[in-house]
C-alpha atoms as a PDB file:
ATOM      1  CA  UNK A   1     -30.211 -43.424 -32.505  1.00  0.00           C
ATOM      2  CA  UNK A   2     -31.134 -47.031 -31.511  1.00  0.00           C
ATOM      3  CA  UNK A   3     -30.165 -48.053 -27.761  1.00  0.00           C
ATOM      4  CA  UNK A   4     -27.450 -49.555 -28.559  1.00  0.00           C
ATOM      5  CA  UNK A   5     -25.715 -46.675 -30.514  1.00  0.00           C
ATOM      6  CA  UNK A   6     -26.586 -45.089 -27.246  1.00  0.00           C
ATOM      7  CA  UNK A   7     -24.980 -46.891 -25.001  1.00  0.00           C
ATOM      8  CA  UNK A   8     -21.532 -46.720 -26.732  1.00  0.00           C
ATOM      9  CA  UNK A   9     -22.333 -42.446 -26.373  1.00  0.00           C
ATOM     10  CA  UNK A  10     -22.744 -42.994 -23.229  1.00  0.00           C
ATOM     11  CA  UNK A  11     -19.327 -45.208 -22.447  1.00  0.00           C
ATOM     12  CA  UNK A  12     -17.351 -42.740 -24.676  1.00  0.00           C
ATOM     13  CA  UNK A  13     -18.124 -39.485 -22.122  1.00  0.00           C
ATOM     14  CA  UNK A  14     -17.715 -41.792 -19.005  1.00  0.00           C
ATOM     15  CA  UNK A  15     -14.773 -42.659 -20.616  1.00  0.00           C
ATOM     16  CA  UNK A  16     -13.929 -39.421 -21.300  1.00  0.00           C
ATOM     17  CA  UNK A  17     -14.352 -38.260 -17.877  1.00  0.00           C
ATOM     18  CA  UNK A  18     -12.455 -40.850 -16.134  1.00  0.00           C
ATOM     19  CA  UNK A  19      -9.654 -40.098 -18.260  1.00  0.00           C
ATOM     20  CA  UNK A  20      -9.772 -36.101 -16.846  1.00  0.00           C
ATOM     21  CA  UNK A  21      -9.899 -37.252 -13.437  1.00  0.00           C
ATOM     22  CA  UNK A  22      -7.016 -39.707 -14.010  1.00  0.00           C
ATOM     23  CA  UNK A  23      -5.362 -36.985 -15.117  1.00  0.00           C
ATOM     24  CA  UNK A  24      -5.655 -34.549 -12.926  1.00  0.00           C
ATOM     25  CA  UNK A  25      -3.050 -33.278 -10.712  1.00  0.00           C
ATOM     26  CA  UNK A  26      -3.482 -33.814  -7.045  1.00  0.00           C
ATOM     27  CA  UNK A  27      -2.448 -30.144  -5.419  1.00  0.00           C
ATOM     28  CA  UNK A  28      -0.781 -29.570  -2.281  1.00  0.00           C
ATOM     29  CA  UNK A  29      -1.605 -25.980  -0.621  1.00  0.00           C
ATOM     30  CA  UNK A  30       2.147 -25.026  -1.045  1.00  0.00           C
ATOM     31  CA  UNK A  31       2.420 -26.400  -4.482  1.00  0.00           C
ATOM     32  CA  UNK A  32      -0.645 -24.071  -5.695  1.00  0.00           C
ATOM     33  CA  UNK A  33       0.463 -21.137  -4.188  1.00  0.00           C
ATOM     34  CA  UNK A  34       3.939 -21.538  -5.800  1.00  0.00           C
ATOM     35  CA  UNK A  35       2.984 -22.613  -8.961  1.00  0.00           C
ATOM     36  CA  UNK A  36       0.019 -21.609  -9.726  1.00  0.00           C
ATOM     37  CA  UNK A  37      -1.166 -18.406  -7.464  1.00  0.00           C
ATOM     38  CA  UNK A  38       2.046 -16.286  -7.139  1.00  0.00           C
ATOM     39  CA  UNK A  39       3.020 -16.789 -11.270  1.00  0.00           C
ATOM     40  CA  UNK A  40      -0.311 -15.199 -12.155  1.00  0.00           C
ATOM     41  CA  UNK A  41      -0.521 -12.382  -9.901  1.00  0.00           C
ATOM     42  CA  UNK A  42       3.086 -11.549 -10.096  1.00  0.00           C
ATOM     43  CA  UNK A  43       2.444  -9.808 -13.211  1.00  0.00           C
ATOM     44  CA  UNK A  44      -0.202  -7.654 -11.667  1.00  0.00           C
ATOM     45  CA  UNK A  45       1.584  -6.477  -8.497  1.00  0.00           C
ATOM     46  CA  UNK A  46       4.146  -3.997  -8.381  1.00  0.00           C
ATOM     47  CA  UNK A  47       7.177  -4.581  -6.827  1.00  0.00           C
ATOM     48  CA  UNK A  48       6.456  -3.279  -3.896  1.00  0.00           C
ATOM     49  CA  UNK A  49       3.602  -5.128  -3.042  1.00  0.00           C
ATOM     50  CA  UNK A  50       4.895  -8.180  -4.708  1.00  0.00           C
ATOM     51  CA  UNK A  51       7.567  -8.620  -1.932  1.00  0.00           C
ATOM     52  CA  UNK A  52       5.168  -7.764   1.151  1.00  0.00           C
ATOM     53  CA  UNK A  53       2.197  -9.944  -0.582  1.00  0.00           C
ATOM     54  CA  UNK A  54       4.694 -12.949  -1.192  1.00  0.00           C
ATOM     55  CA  UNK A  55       6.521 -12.791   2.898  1.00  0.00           C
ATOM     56  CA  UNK A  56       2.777 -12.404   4.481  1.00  0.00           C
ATOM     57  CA  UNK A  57       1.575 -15.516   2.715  1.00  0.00           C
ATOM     58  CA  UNK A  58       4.756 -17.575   2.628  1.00  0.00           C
ATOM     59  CA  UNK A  59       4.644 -17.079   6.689  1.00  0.00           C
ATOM     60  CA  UNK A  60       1.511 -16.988   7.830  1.00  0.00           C
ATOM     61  CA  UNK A  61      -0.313 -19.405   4.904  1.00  0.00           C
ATOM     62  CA  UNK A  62       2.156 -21.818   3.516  1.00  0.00           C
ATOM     63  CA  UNK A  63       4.223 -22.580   6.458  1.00  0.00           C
ATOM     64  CA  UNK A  64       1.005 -23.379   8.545  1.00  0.00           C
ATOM     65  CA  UNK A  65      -0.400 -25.566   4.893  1.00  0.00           C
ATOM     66  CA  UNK A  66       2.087 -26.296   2.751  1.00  0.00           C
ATOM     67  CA  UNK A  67       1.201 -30.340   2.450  1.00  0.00           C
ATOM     68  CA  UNK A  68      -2.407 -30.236   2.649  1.00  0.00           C
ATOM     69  CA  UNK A  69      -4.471 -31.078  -0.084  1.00  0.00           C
ATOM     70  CA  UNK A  70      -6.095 -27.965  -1.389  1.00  0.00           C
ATOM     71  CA  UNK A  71      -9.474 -29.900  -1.724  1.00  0.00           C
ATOM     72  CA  UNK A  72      -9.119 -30.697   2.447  1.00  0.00           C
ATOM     73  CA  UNK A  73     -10.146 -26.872   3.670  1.00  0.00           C
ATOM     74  CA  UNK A  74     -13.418 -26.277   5.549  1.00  0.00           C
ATOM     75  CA  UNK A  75     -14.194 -22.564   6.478  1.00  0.00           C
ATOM     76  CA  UNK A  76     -14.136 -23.172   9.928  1.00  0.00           C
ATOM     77  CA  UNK A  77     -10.696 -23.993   9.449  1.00  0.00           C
ATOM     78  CA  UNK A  78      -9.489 -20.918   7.795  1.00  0.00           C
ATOM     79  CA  UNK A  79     -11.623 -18.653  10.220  1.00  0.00           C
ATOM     80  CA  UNK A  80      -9.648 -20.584  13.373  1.00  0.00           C
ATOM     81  CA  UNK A  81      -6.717 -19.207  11.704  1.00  0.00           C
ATOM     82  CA  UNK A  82      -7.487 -15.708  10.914  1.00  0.00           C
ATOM     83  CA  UNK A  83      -8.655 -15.721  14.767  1.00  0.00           C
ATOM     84  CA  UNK A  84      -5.225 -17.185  15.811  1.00  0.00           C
ATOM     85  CA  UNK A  85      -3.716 -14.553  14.079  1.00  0.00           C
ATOM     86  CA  UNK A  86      -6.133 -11.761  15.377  1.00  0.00           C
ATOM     87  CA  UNK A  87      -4.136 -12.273  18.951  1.00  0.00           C
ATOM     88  CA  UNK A  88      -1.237 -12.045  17.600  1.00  0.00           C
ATOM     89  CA  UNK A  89      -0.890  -9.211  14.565  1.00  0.00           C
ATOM     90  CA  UNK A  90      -2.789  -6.653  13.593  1.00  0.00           C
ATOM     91  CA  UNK A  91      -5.953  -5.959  11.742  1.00  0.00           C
ATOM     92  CA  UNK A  92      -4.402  -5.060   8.267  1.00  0.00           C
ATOM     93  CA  UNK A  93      -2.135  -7.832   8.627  1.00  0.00           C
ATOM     94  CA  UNK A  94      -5.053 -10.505   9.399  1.00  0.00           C
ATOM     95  CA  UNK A  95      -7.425  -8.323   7.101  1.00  0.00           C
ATOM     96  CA  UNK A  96      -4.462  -9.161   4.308  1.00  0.00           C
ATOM     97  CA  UNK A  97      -4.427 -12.456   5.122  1.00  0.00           C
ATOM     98  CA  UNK A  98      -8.510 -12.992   4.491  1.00  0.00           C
ATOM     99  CA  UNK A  99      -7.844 -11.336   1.074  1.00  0.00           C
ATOM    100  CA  UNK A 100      -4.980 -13.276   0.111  1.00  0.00           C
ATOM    101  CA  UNK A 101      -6.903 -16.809   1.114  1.00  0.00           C
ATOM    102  CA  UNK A 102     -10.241 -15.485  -0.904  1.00  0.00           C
ATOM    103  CA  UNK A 103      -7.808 -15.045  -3.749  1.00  0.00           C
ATOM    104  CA  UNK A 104      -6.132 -18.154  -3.516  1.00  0.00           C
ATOM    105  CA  UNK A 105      -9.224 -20.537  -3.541  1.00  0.00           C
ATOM    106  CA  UNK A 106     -10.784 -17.889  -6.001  1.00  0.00           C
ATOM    107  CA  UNK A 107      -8.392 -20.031  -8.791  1.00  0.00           C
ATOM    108  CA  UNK A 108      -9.009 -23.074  -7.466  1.00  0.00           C
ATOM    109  CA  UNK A 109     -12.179 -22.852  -8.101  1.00  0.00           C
ATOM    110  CA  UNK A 110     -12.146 -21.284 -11.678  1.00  0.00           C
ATOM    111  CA  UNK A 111      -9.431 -24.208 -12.287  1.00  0.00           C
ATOM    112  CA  UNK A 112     -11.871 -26.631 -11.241  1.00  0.00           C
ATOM    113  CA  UNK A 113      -9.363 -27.941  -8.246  1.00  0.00           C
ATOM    114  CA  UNK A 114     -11.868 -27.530  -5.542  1.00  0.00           C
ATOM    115  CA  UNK A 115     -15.741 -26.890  -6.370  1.00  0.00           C
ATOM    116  CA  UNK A 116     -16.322 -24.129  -3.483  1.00  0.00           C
ATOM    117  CA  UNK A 117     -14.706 -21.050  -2.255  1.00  0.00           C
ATOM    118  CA  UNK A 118     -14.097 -21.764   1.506  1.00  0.00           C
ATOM    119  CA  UNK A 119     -12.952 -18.398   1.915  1.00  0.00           C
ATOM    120  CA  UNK A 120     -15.522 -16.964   0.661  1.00  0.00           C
ATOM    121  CA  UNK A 121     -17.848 -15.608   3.975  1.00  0.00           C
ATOM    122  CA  UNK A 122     -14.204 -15.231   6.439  1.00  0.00           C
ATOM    123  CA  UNK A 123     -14.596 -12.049   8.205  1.00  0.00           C
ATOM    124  CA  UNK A 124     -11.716 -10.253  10.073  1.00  0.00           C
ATOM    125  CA  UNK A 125     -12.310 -10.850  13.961  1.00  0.00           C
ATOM    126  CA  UNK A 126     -12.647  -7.906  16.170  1.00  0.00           C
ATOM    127  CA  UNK A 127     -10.121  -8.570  18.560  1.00  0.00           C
ATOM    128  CA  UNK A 128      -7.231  -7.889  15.831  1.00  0.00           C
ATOM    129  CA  UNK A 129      -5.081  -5.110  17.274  1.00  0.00           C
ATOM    130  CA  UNK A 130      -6.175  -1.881  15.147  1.00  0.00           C
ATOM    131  CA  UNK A 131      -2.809   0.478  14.794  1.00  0.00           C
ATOM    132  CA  UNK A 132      -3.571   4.069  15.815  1.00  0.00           C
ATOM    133  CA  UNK A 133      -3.255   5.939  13.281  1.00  0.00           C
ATOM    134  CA  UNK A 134      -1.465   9.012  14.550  1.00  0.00           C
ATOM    135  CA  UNK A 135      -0.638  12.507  12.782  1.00  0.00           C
ATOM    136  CA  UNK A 136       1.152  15.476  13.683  1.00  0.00           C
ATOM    137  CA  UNK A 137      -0.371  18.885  15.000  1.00  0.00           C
ATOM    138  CA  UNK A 138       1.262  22.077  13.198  1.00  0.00           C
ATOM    139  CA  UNK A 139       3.407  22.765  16.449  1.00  0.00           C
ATOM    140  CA  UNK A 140       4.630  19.690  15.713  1.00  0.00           C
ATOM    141  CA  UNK A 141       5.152  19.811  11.964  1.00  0.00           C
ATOM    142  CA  UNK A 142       7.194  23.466  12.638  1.00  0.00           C
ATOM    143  CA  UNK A 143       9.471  21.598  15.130  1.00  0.00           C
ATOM    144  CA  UNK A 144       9.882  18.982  12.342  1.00  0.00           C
ATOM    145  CA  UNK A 145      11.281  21.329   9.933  1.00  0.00           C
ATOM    146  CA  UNK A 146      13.108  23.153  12.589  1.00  0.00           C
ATOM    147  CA  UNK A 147      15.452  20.329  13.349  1.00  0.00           C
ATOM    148  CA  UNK A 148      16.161  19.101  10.139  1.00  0.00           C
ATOM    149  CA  UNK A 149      18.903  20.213   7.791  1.00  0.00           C
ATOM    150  CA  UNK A 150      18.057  21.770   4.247  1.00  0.00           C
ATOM    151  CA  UNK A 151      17.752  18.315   1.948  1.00  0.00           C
ATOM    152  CA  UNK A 152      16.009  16.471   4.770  1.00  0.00           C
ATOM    153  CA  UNK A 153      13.839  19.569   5.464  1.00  0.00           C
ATOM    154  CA  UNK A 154      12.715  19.834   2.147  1.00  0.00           C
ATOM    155  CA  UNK A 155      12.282  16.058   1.377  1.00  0.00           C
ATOM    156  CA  UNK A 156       9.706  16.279   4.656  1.00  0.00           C
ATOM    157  CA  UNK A 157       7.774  19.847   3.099  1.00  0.00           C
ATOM    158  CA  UNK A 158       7.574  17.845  -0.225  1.00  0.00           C
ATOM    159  CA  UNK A 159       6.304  14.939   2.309  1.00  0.00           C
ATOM    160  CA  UNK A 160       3.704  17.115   4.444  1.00  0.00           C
ATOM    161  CA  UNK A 161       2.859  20.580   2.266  1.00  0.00           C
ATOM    162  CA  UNK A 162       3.139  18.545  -1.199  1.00  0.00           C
ATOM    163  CA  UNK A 163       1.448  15.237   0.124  1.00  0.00           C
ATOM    164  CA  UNK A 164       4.390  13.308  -2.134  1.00  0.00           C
ATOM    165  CA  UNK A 165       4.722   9.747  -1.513  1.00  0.00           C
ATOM    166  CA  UNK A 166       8.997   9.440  -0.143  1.00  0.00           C
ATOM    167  CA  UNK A 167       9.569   6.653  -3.201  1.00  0.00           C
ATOM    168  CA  UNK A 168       8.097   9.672  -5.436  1.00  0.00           C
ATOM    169  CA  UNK A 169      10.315  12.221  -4.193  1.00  0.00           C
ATOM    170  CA  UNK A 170      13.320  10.597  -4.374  1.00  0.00           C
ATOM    171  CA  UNK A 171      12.448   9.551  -8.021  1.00  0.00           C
ATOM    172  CA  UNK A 172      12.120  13.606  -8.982  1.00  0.00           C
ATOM    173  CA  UNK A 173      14.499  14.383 -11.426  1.00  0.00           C
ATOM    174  CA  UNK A 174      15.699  18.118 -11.725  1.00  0.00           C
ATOM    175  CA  UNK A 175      13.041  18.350 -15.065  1.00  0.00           C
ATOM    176  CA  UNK A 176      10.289  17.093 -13.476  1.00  0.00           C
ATOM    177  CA  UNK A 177       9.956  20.119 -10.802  1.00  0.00           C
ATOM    178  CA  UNK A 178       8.829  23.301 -12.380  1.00  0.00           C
ATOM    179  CA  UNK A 179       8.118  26.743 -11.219  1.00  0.00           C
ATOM    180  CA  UNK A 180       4.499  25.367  -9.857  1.00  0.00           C
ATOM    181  CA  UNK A 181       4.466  21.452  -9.870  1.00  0.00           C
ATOM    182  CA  UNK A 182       6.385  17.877  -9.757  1.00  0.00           C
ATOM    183  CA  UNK A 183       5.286  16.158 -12.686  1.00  0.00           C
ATOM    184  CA  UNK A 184       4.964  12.933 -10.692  1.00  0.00           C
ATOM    185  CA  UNK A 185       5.646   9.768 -13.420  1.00  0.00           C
ATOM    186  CA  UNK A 186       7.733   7.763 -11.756  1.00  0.00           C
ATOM    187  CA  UNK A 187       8.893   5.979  -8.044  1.00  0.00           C
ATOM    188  CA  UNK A 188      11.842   4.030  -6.784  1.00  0.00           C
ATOM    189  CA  UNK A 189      11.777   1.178  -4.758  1.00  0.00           C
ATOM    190  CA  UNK A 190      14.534  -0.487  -3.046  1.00  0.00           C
ATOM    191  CA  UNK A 191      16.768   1.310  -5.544  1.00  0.00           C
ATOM    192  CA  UNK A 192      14.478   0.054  -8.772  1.00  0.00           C
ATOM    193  CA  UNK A 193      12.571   2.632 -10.900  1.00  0.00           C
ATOM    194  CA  UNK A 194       8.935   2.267 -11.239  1.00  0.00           C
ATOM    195  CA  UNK A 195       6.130   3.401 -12.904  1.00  0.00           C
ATOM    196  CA  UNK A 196       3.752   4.952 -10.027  1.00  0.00           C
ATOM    197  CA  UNK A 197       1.409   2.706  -7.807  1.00  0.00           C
ATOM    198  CA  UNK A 198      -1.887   3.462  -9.588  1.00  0.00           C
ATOM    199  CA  UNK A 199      -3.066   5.455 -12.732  1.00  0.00           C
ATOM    200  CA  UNK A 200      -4.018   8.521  -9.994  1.00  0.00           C
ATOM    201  CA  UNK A 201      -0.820   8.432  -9.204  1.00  0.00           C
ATOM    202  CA  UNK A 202       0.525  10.120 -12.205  1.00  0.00           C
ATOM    203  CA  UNK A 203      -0.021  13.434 -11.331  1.00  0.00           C
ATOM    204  CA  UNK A 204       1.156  16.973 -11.055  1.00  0.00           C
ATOM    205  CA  UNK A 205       1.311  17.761  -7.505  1.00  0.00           C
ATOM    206  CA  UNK A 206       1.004  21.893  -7.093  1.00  0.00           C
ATOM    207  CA  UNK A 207       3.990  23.337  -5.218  1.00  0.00           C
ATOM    208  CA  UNK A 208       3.514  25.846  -3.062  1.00  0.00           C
ATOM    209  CA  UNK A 209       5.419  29.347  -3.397  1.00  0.00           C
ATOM    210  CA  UNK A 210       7.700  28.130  -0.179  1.00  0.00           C
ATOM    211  CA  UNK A 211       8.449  24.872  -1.736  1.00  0.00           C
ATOM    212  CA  UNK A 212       9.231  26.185  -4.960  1.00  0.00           C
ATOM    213  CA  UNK A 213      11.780  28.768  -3.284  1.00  0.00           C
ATOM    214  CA  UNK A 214      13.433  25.492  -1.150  1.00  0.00           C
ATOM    215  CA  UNK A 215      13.927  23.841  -4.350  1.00  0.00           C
ATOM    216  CA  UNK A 216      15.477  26.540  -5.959  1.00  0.00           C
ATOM    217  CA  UNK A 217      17.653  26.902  -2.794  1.00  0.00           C
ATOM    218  CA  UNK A 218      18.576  23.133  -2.929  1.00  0.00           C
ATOM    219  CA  UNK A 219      19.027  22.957  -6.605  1.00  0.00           C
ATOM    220  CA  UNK A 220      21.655  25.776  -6.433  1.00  0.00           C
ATOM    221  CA  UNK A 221      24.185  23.791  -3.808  1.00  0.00           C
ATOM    222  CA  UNK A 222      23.829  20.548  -6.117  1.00  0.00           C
ATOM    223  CA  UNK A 223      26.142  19.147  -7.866  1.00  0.00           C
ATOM    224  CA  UNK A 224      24.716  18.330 -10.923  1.00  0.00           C
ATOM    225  CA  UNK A 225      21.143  20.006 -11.612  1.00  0.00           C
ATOM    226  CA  UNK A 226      20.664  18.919 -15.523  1.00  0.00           C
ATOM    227  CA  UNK A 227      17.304  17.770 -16.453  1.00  0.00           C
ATOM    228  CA  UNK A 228      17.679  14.374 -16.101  1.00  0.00           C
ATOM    229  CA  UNK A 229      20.091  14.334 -12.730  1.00  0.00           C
ATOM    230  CA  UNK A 230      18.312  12.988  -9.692  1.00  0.00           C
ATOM    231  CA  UNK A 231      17.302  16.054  -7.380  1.00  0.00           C
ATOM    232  CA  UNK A 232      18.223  14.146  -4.181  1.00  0.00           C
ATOM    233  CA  UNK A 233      21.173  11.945  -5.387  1.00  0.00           C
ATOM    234  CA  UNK A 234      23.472   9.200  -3.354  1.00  0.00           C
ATOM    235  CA  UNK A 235      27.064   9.728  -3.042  1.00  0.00           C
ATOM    236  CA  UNK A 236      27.492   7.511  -6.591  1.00  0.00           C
ATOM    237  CA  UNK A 237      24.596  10.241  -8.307  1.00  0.00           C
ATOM    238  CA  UNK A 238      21.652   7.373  -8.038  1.00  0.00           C
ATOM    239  CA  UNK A 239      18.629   8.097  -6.147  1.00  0.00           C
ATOM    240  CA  UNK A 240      19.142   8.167  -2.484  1.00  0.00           C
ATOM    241  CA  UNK A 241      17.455   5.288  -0.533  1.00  0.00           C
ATOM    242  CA  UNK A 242      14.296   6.329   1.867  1.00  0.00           C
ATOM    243  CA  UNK A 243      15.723   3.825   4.499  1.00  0.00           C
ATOM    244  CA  UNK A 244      19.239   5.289   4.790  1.00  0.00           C
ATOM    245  CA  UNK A 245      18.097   8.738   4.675  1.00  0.00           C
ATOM    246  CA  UNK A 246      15.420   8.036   7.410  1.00  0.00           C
ATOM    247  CA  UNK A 247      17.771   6.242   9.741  1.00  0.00           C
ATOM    248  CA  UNK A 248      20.874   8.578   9.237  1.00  0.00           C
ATOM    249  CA  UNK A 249      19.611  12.033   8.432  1.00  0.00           C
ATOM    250  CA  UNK A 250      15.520  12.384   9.740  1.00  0.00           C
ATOM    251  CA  UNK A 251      14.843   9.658  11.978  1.00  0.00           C
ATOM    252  CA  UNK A 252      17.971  10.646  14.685  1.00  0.00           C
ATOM    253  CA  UNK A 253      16.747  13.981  15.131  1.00  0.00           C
ATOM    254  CA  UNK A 254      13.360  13.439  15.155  1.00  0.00           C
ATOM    255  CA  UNK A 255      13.449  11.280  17.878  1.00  0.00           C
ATOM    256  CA  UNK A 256      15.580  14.079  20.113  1.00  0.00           C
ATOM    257  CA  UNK A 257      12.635  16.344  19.906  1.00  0.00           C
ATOM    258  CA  UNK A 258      10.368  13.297  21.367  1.00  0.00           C
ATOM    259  CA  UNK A 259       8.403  12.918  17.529  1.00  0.00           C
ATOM    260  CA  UNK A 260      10.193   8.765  17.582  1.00  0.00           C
ATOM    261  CA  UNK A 261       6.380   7.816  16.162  1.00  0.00           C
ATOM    262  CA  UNK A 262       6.635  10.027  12.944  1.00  0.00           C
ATOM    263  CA  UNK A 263       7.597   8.249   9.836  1.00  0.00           C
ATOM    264  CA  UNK A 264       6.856   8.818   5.765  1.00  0.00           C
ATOM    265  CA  UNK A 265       2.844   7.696   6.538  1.00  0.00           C
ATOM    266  CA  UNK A 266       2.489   9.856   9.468  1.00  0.00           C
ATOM    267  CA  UNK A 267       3.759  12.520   7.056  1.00  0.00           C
ATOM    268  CA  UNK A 268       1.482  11.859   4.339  1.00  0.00           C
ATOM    269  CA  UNK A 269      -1.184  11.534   6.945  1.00  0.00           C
ATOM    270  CA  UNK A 270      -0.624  14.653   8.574  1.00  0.00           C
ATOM    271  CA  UNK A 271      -1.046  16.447   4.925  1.00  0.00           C
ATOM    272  CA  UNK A 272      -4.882  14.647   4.415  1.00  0.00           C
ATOM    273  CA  UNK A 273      -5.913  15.373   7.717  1.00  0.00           C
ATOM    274  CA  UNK A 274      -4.364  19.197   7.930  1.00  0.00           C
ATOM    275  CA  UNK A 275      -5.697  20.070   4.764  1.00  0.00           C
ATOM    276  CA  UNK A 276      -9.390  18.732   5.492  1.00  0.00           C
ATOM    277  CA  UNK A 277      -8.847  20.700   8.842  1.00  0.00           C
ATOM    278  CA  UNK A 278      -8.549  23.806   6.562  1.00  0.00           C
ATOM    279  CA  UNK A 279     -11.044  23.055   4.795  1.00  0.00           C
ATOM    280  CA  UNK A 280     -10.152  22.499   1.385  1.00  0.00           C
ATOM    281  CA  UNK A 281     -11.921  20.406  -0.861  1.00  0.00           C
ATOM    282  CA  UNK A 282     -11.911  16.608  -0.672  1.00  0.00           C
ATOM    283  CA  UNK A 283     -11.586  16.000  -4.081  1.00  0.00           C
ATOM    284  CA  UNK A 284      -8.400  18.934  -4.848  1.00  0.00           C
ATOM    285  CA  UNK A 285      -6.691  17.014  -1.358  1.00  0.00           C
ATOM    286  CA  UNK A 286      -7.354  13.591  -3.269  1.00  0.00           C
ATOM    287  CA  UNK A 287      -6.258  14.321  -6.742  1.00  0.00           C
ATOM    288  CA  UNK A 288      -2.830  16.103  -4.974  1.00  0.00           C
ATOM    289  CA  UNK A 289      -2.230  12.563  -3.076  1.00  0.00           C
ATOM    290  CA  UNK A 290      -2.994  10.504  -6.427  1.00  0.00           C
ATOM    291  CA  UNK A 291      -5.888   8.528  -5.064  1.00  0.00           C
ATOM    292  CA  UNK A 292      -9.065   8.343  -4.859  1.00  0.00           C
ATOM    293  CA  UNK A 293     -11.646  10.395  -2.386  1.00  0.00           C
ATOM    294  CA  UNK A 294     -12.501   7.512  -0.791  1.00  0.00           C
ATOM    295  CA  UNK A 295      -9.129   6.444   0.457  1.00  0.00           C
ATOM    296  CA  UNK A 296      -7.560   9.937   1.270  1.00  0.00           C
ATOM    297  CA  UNK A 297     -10.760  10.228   3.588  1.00  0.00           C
ATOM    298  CA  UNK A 298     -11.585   7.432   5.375  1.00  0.00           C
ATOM    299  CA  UNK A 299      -7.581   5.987   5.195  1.00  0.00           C
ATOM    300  CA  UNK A 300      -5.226   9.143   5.815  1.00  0.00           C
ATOM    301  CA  UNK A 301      -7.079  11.475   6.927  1.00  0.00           C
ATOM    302  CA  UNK A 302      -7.713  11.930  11.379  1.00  0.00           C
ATOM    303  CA  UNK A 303     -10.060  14.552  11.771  1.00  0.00           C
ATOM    304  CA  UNK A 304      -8.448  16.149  15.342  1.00  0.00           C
ATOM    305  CA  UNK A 305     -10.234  16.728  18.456  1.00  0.00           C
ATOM    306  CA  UNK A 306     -10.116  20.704  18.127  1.00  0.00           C
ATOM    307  CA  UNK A 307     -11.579  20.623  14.524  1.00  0.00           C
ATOM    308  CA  UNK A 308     -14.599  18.333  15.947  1.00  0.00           C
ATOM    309  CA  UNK A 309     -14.839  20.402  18.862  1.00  0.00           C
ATOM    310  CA  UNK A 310     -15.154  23.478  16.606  1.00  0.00           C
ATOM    311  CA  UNK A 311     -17.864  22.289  14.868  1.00  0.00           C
ATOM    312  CA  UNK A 312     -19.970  20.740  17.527  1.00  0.00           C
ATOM    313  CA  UNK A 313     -19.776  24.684  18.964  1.00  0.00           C
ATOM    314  CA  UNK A 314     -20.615  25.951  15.795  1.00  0.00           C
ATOM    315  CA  UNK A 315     -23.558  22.983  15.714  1.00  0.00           C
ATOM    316  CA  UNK A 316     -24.350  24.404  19.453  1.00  0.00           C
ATOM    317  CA  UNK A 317     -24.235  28.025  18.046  1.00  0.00           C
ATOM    318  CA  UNK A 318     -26.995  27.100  15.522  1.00  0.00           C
ATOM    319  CA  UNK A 319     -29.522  25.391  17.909  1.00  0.00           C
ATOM    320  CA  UNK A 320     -29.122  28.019  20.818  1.00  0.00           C
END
């Protein structure tokens, strides 16, 4: 090639290349998270975590940077936020909110919008208020089912002794409980049916002897017990909404009996954490839950102080 044959390579790529950058779209922060960041993983979440995913960031992200160019973030200024929030909300909320910005500039980058990840070293400050995570002793799980009447009773054993997540139990259909399991394939959500969270959570959850005679109790005063009725049907025979039935039914009398702090998670906490008081096996408690080891041990499950104190006597015991 003979220098100038060169040159006119050369002037073709510059040219080229100023023609990309003319181009190229100039993002706001707001902009890419609406058209860009949200469309993609929209078809990932569920819908669930689609609507609490999409309120944390519209509120706490886009509202704070919805006109700022998405090539004008330092880390220092995402890490002042995440340590405004800190006083303010708690740690899964800011711990959310780190995620969600790693994410965000995660496609800028691959999109070639901004060259570095400024999110990519935040941590989650300290001083974020960590919930305590509470659970229920077995006095108090018997004074649980004591107050409650026979559906709500049951939808709380299938809650506590079944470790059943409340949009999977009021998904069950009459076919899906047998003499010895809930063939768990499906959730509702805000009155939608969905396909459980995770691929653990298809499952068939074991039902203990009790449960199975509760059901059989509760599927002989329904009205309409074919296979494919809903086993804890609404007035118009859809599946009965967790929110109504908590505030109405479970929630009322609860709080008369001073347990106001138990919900659906404290439930499903209280199962982890009774069951690895018993001792049964990690993995069994895990695969009955529909997750993994990992989470049903260091998320729901609260060793109690009498199970530690056990076994620092029986560590005493030992070394005497």
């Amino acid at each position: 090639m003979t220098k100038g044959r060169a040159r006119e390579e050369v002037a073709k790529i510059v040219a080229a290349e100023r023609a990309k950058l003319e181009t190229k779209r100039y993002w706001r922060f707001g902009d890419f998270v609406k058209d860009v960041y949200l469309p993609f993983y929209r078809r990932k979440w569920k819908l669930s975590t689609r609507g609490s995913n999409e309120n944390r960031i519209g509120i706490h992200l886009v509202e704070r940077f919805h006109d700022r160019d998405i090539t004008g973030f330092a880390r220092d200024v995402l890490q002042d936020l995440l340590d405004l929030k800190a006083s303010e909300f708690s740690f899964s909320t800011v711990d959310h909110l780190r995620w969600d910005l790693k994410q965000i500039f995660d496609i800028a980058v691959s999109e070639g919008h901004v060259e570095r990840n400024p999110a990519l070293l935040l941590f989650t400050p300290r001083t974020a208020i960590r919930a305590e995570r509470r659970v229920m002793n077995i006095e108090q799980v018997q004074i649980c089912f004591s107050v409650l009447a026979q559906r709500e009773r049951l939808i709380a054993k299938l809650a506590i002794i079944g470790g059943i997540w409340p949009g999977e139990i009021f998904a069950l259909t009459w076919g899906r409980l047998s003499a010895s399991f809930a063939d768990i394939r499906q959730r509702v959500y805000r009155g939608v049916i969905d396909t459980p969270k995770t691929s653990l959570s298809v499952r068939r959850a074991a039902l203990s002897e009790g449960l199975v005679v509760e059901i059989e109790a509760w599927r002989a005063v329904s009205v309409d017990t074919d296979d494919k009725a809903w086993a804890f049907p609404s007035e118009q025979m859809t599946p009965l909404r967790m929110e109504n039935v908590w505030r109405r039914n479970i929630g009322p009398r609860l709080d008369a009996v001073g347990l106001d702090w138990v919900n659906f998670q404290v439930m499903r906490r209280t199962h982890s954490s009774l069951m690895g008081d018993l001792g049964v096996e990690r993995k069994l408690v895990a695969d009955q839950c529909g997750h993994s080891v990992d989470v049903s041990e260091n998320v729901y499950r609260q060793s109690s102080v009498d199970s530690s104190r056990e076994a620092m006597n029986r560590l005493e015991q030992a070394l005497a």
